[in-house]
Protein backbone atom coordinates (compact mmCIF):
# COMPACT_ATOMS: atom_id res chain seq x y z
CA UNK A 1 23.71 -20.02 9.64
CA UNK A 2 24.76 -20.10 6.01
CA UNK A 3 25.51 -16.61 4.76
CA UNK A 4 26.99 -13.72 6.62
CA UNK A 5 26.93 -10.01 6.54
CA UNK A 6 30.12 -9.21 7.51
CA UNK A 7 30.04 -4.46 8.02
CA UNK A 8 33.89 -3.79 7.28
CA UNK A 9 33.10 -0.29 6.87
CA UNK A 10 30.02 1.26 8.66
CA UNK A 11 29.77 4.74 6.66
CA UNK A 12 29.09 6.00 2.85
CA UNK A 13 30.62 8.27 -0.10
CA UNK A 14 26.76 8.61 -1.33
CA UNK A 15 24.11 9.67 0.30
CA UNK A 16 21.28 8.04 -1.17
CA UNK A 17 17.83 9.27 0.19
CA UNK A 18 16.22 6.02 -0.02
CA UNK A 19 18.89 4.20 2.38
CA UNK A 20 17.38 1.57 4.58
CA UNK A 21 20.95 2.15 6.45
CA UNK A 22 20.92 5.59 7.30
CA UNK A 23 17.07 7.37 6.44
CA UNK A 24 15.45 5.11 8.23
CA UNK A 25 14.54 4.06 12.19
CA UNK A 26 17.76 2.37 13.18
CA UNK A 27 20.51 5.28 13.90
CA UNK A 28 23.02 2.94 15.46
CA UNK A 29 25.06 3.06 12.93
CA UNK A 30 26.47 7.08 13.98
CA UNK A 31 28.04 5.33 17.39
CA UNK A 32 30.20 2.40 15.78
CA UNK A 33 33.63 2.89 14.55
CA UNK A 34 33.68 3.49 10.67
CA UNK A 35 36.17 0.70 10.49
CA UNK A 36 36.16 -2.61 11.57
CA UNK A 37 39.40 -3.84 13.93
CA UNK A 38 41.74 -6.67 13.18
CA UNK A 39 40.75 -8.02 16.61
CA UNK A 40 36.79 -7.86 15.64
CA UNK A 41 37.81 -9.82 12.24
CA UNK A 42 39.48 -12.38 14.29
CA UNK A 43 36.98 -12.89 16.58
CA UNK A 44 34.64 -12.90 13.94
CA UNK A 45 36.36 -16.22 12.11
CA UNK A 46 36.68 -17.57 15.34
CA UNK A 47 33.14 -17.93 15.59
CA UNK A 48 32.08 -18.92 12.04
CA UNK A 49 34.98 -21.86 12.75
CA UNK A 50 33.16 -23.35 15.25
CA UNK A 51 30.35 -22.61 14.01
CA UNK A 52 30.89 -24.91 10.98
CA UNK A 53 32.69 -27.39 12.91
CA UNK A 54 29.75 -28.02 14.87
CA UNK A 55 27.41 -27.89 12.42
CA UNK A 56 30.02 -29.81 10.16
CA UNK A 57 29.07 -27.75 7.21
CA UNK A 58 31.02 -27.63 3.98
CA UNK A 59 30.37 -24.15 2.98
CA UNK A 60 29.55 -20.89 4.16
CA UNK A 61 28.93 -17.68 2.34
CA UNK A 62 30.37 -13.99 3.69
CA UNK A 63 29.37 -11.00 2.16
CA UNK A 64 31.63 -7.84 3.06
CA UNK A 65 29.21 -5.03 3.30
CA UNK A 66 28.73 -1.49 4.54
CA UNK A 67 27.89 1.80 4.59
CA UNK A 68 30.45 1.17 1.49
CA UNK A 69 32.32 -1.63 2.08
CA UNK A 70 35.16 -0.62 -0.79
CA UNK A 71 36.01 2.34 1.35
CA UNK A 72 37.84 0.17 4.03
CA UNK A 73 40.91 0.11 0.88
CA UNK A 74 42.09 -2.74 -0.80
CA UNK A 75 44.60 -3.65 2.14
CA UNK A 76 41.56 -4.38 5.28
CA UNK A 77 39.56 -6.58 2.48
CA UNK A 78 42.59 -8.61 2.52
CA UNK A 79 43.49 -9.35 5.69
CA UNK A 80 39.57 -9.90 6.52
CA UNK A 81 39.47 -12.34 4.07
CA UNK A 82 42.82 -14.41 4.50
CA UNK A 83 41.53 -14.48 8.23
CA UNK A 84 38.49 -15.67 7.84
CA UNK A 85 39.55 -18.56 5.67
CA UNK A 86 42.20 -19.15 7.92
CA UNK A 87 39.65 -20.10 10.81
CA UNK A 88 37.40 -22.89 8.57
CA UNK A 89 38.04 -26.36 9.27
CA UNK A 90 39.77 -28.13 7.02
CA UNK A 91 37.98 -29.13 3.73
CA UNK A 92 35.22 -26.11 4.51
CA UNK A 93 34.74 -23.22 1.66
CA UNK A 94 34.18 -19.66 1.97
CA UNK A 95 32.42 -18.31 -1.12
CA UNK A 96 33.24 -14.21 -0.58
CA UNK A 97 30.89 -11.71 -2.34
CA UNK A 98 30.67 -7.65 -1.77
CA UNK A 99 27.95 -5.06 -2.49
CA UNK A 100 28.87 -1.99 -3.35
CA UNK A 101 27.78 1.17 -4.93
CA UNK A 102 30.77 1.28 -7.84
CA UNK A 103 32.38 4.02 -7.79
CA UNK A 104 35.84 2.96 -6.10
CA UNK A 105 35.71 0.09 -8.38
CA UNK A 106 39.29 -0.07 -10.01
CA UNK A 107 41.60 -2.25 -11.37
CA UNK A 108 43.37 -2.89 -7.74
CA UNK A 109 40.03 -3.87 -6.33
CA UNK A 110 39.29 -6.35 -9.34
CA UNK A 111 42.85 -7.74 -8.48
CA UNK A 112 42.30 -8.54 -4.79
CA UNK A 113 38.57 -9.82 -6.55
CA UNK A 114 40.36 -12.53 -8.86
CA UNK A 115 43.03 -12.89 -6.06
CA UNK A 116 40.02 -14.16 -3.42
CA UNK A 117 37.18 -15.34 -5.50
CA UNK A 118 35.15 -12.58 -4.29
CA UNK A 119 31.94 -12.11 -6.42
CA UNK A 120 30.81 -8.17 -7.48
CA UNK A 121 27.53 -6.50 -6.94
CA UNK A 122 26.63 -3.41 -7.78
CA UNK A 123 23.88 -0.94 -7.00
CA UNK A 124 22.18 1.15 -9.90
CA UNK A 125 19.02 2.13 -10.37
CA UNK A 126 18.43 2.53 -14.45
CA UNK A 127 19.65 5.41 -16.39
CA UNK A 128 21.46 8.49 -15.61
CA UNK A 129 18.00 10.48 -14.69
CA UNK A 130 16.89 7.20 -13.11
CA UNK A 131 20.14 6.48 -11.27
CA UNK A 132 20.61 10.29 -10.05
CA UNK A 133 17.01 10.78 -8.83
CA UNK A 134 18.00 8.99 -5.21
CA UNK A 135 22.08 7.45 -5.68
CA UNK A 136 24.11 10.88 -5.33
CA UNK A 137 27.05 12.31 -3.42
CA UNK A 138 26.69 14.37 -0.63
CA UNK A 139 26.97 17.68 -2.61
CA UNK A 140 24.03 16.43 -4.83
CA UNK A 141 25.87 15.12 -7.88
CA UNK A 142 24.71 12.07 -9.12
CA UNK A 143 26.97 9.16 -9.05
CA UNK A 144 25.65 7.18 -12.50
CA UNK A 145 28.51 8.68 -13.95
CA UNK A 146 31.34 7.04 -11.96
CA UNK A 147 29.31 3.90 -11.62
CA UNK A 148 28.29 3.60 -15.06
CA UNK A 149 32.18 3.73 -15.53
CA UNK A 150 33.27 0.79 -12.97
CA UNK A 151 30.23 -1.44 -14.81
CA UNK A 152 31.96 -1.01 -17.90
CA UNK A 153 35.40 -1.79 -16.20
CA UNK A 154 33.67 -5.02 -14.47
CA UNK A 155 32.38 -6.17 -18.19
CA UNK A 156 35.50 -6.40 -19.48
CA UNK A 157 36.49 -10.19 -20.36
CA UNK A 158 39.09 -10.11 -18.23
CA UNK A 159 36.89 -9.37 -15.14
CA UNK A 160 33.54 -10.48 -16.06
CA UNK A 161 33.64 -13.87 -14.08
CA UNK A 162 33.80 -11.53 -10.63
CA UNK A 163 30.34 -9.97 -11.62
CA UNK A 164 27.57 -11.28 -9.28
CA UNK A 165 25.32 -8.62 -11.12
CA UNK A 166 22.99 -5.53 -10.69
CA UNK A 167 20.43 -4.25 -7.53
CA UNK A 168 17.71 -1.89 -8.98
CA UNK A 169 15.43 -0.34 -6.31
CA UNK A 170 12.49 0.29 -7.83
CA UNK A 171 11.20 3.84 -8.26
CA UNK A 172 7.47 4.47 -9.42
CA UNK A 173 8.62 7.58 -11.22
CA UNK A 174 10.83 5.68 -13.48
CA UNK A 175 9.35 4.00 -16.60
CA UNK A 176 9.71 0.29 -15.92
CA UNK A 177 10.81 -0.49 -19.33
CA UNK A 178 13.04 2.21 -19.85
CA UNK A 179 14.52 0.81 -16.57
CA UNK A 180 15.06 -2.36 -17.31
CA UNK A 181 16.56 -1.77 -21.07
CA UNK A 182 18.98 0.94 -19.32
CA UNK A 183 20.20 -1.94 -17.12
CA UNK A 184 20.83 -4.55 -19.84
CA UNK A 185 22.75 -2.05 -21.19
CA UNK A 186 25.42 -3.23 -19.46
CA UNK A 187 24.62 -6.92 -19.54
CA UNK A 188 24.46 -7.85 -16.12
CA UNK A 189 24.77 -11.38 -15.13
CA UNK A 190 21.81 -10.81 -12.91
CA UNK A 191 19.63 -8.36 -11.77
CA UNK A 192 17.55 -8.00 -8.57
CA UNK A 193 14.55 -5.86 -8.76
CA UNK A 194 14.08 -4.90 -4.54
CA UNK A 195 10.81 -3.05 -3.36
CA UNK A 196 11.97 -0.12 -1.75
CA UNK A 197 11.47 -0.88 2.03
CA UNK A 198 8.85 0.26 4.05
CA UNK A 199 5.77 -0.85 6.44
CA UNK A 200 2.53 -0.21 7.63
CA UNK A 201 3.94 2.55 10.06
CA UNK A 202 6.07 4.23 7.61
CA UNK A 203 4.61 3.24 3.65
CA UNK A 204 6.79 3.02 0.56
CA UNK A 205 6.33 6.30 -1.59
CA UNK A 206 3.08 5.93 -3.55
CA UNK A 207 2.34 2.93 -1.25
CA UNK A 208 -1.30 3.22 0.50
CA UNK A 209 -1.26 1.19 3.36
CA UNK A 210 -4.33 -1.16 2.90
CA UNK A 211 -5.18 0.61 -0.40
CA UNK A 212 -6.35 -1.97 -3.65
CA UNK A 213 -4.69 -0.46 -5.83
CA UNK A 214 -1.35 -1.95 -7.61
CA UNK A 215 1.40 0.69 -8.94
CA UNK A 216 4.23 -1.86 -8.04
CA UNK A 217 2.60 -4.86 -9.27
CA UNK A 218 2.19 -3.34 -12.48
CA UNK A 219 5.51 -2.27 -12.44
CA UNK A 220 6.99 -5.32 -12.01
CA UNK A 221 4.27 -7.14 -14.61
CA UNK A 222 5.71 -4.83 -17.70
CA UNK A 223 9.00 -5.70 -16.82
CA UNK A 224 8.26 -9.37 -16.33
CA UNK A 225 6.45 -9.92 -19.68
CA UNK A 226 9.38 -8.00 -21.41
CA UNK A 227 11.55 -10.82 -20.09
CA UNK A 228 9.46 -13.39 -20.29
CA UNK A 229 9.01 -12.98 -24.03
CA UNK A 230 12.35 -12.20 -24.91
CA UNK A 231 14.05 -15.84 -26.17
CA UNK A 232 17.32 -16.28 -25.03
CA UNK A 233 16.82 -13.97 -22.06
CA UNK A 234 19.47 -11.57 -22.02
CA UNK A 235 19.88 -11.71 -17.79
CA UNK A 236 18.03 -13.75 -15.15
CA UNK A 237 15.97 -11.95 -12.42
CA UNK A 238 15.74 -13.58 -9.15
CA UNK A 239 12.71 -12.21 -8.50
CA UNK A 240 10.93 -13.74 -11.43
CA UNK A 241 12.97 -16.84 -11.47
CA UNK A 242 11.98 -17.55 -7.99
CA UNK A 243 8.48 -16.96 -8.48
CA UNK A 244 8.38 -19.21 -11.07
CA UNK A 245 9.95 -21.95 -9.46
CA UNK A 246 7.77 -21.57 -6.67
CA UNK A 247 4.60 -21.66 -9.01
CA UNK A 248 6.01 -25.13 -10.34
CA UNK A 249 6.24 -26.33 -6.87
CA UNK A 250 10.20 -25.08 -6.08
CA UNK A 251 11.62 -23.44 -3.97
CA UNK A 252 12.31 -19.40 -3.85
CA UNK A 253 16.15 -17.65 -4.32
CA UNK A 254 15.17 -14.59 -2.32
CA UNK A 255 13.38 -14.13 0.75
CA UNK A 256 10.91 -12.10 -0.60
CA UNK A 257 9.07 -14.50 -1.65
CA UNK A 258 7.81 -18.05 -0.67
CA UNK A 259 8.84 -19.36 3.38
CA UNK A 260 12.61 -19.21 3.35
CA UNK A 261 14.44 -20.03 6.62
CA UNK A 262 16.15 -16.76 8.27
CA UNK A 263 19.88 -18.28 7.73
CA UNK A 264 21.34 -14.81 7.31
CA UNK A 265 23.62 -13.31 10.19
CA UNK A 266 24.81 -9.52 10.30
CA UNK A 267 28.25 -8.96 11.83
CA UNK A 268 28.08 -5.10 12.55
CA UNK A 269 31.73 -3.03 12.84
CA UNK A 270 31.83 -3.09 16.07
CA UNK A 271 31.41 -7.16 16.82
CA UNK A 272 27.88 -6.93 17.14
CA UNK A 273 25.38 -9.55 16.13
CA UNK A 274 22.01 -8.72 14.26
CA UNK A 275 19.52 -10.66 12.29
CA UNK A 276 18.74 -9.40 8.69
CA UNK A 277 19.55 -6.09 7.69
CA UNK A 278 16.12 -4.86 6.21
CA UNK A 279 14.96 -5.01 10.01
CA UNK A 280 16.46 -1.72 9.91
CA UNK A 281 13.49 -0.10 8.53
CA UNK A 282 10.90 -1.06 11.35
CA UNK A 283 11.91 0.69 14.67
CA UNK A 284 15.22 1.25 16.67
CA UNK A 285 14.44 -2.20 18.69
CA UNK A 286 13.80 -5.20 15.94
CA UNK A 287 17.68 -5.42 15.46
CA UNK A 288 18.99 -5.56 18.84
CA UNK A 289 19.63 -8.81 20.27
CA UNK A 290 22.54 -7.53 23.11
CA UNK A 291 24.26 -9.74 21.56
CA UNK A 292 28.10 -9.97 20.30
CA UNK A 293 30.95 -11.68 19.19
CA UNK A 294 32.89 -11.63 21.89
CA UNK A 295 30.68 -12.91 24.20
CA UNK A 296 28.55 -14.65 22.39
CA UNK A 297 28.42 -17.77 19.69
CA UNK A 298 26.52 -18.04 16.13
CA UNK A 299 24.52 -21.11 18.05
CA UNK A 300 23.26 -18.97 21.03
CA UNK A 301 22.46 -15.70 18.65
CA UNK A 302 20.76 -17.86 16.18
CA UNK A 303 18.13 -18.72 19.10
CA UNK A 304 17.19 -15.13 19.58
CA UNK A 305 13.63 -13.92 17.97
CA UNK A 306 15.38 -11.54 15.62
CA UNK A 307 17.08 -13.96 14.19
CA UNK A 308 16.51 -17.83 13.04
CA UNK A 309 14.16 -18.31 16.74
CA UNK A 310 11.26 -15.98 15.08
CA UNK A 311 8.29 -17.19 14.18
CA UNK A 312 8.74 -18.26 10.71
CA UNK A 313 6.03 -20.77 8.05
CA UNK A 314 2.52 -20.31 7.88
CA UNK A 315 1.46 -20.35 11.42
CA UNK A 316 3.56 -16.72 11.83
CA UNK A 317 1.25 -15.06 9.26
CA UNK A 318 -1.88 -12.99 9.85
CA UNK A 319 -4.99 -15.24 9.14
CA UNK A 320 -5.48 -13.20 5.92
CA UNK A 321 -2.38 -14.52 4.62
CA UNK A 322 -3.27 -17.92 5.76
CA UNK A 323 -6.34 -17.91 3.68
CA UNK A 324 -4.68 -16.77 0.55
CA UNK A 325 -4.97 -18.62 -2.67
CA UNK A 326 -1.18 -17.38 -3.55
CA UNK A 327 0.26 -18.22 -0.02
CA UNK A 328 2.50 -21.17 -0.87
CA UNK A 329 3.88 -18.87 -3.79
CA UNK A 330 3.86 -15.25 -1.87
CA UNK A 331 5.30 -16.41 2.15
CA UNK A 332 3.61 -13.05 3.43
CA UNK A 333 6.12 -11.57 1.81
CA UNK A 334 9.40 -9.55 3.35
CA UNK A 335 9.41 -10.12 7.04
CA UNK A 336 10.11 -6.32 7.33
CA UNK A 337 7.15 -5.02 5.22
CA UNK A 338 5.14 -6.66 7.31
CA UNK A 339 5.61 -4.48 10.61
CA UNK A 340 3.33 -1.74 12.32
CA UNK A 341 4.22 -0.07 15.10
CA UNK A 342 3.23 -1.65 18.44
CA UNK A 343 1.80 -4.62 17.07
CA UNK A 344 4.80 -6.38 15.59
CA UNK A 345 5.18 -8.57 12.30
CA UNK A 346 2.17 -10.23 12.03
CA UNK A 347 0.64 -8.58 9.48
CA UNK A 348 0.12 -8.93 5.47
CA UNK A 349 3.16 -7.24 3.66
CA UNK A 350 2.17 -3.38 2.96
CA UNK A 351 2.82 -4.68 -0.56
CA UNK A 352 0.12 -7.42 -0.63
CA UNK A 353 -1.92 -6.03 -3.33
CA UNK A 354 1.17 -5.54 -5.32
CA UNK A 355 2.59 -9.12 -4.87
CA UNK A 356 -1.02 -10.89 -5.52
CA UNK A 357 -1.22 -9.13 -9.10
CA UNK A 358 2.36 -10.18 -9.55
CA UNK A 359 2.06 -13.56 -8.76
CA UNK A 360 -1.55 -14.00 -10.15
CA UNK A 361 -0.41 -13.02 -13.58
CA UNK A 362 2.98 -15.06 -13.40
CA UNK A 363 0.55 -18.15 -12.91
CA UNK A 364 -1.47 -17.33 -15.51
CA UNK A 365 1.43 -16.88 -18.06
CA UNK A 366 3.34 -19.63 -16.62
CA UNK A 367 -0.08 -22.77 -16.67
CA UNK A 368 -0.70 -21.16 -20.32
CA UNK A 369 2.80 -22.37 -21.38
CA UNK A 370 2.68 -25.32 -19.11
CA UNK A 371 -0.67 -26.27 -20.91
CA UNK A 372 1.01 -25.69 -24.46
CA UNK A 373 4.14 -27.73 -23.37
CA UNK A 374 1.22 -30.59 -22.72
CA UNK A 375 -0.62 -30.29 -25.75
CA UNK A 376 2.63 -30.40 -28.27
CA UNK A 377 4.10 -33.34 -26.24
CA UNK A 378 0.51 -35.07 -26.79
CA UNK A 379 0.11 -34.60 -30.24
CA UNK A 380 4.18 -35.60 -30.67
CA UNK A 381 3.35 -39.05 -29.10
CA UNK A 382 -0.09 -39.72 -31.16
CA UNK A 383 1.73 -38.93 -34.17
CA UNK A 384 4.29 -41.54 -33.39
């Protein structure tokens, strides 16, 4: 286990509709405490001590998460993270990072940020109409506003070495380009461009389960070729910078692509352990391993199915995916896009005709320039 999700808070000041915590299968979130307990904390660095004593790792990664994790106040974030680098071994490093929506992002959060190393991403989802169409309060006002506010707060020079970068969930009914150019805007370290989650059983909007057609794949293909071409690049996007190193034979940054190893552990408010969040969006079951902290190590939840003991590699995928000419670059995708009801995760991703255009026309661009690389380094040596 290498990165944690560590729930300090377990509910929300927006109510986005497109959640994957709260609008979709798993409910389990309306019986744990909206706070997470000093004693939970402790037990928590307990375990990820002996965890990497035993392992005899160097480094772990703990990202404080929610609901919205910046609604457990300035003072919990700071205990929780003098405790849990009070349990490593000696010589071991926590990196810290938190996701958050923005809009408690102040100047006493960016403090206890510089005061921890604690790395800052935010949620937005392009422009104000972009933004506002699914990110808004509970009363219906959108929150681009407030957010839009806190980005320029976390740009400043004084606070921009805290700024992990941007999430975008993508939206059909926003213009990709439009999107993207809103976003850099604010030039954003990074952004991450996420599929909005869904599955055979329940589709993403404008997502025909088994349908040929492509609407997210084309998406994503504007927005990559305005990148692409754009020398410097004004941001990196994991997505794209993954899929290229995997088309040159490396290795992904984000498991939605390519066969990375489930290494991520969710810590829930209540001292429960889960496997990766997204599993949220399948049924009320996937997540559950019965499973805690106080019963229970990282080593011995890191052997149940939901977690690092599923199937993972080639041999987990449906035979179509086996036979793919774009496996070694796609992975079959998400693990949770893959579900459908009553037959479990062996399945192509309800995205697949999305991700094959992607990837198909990253190759393409990618050998083209590969191929010119070639030819000028040829013609360099013959002329020497």
């Amino acid at each position: 286990m290498r990165q944690l999700v560590l729930k300090v808070h377990s509910r929300c000041n927006l109510a986005c509709d497109h959640c994957y915590v709260y609008r979709h299968a798993d409910q389990r979130w309306r019986e744990r405490p909206r706070l997470i307990a000093p004693d939970t904390v402790a037990q928590v660095a307990r375990r990820l001590g002996e965890h990497l004593a035993r392992h005899r790792l160097d480094r772990v990664r703990v990202v404080l998460h929610g609901g919205e994790p910046l609604l457990a106040g300035p003072a919990v974030l700071d205990r929780t993270v003098h405790t849990l680098r009070a349990a490593l071994p000696p010589g071991a490093l926590l990196d810290v990072g938190v996701q958050t929506n923005g809009v408690l992002l102040d100047e006493e959060f960016l403090a206890l940020c510089h005061r921890h190393d604690i790395d800052v991403g935010v949620s937005l989802d392009g422009d104000q109409a972009a933004n506002d169409r699914h990110r808004r309060y509970p009363d219906g006002r959108g929150s681009f506003a407030d957010v839009a506010a806190a980005l320029r707060l976390l740009a400043r020079p004084e606070h921009r070495s805290r700024w992990a970068g941007l999430l975008c969930t993508i939206d059909l009914a926003n213009d990709p380009l439009r999107v993207y150019e809103s976003l850099l805007a604010f030039a954003p370290p990074r952004l991450d461009l996420l599929l909005p989650h869904g599955n055979w059983t329940t589709p993403p909007p404008r997502r025909r389960p088994g349908g040929a057609e492509t609407p997210y794949g084309d998406w994503l293909v504007a927005v990559f070729d305005r990148w692409y071409s754009t020398t410097p690049r004004r941001t990196g996007i994991r997505l794209f910078e993954s899929l290229i190193a995997l088309v040159l034979g490396g290795r992904s940054g984000t498991r939605a692509l390519g066969f990375a190893e489930p290494d991520i552990m969710t810590i829930e408010t209540d001292g429960t352990i889960e496997g990766t969040d997204t599993l949220k969006t399948t049924d009320d079951a996937s997540m559950r391993t019965g499973l805690d902290v106080f019963r229970h190590s990282f080593d011995e939840a890191l052997r149940h199915p939901s977690l690092a003991g599923r199937p993972t590699g080639p041999e987990a995928l449906a035979a179509e995916c086996r036979a793919c000419p774009v496996l070694s670059a796609c992975g079959g995708g998400l693990y949770a896009h893959r579900f459908r009801a009553g037959a479990g995760f062996a399945h192509p991703s309800v995205y697949c005709p999305d991700l094959y255009r992607l990837i198909r026309h990253v190759q393409r661009v990618v050998a083209t320039d590969v191929d010119a690389l070639r030819r000028r380094a040829l013609s360099t040596r013959q002329r020497r």
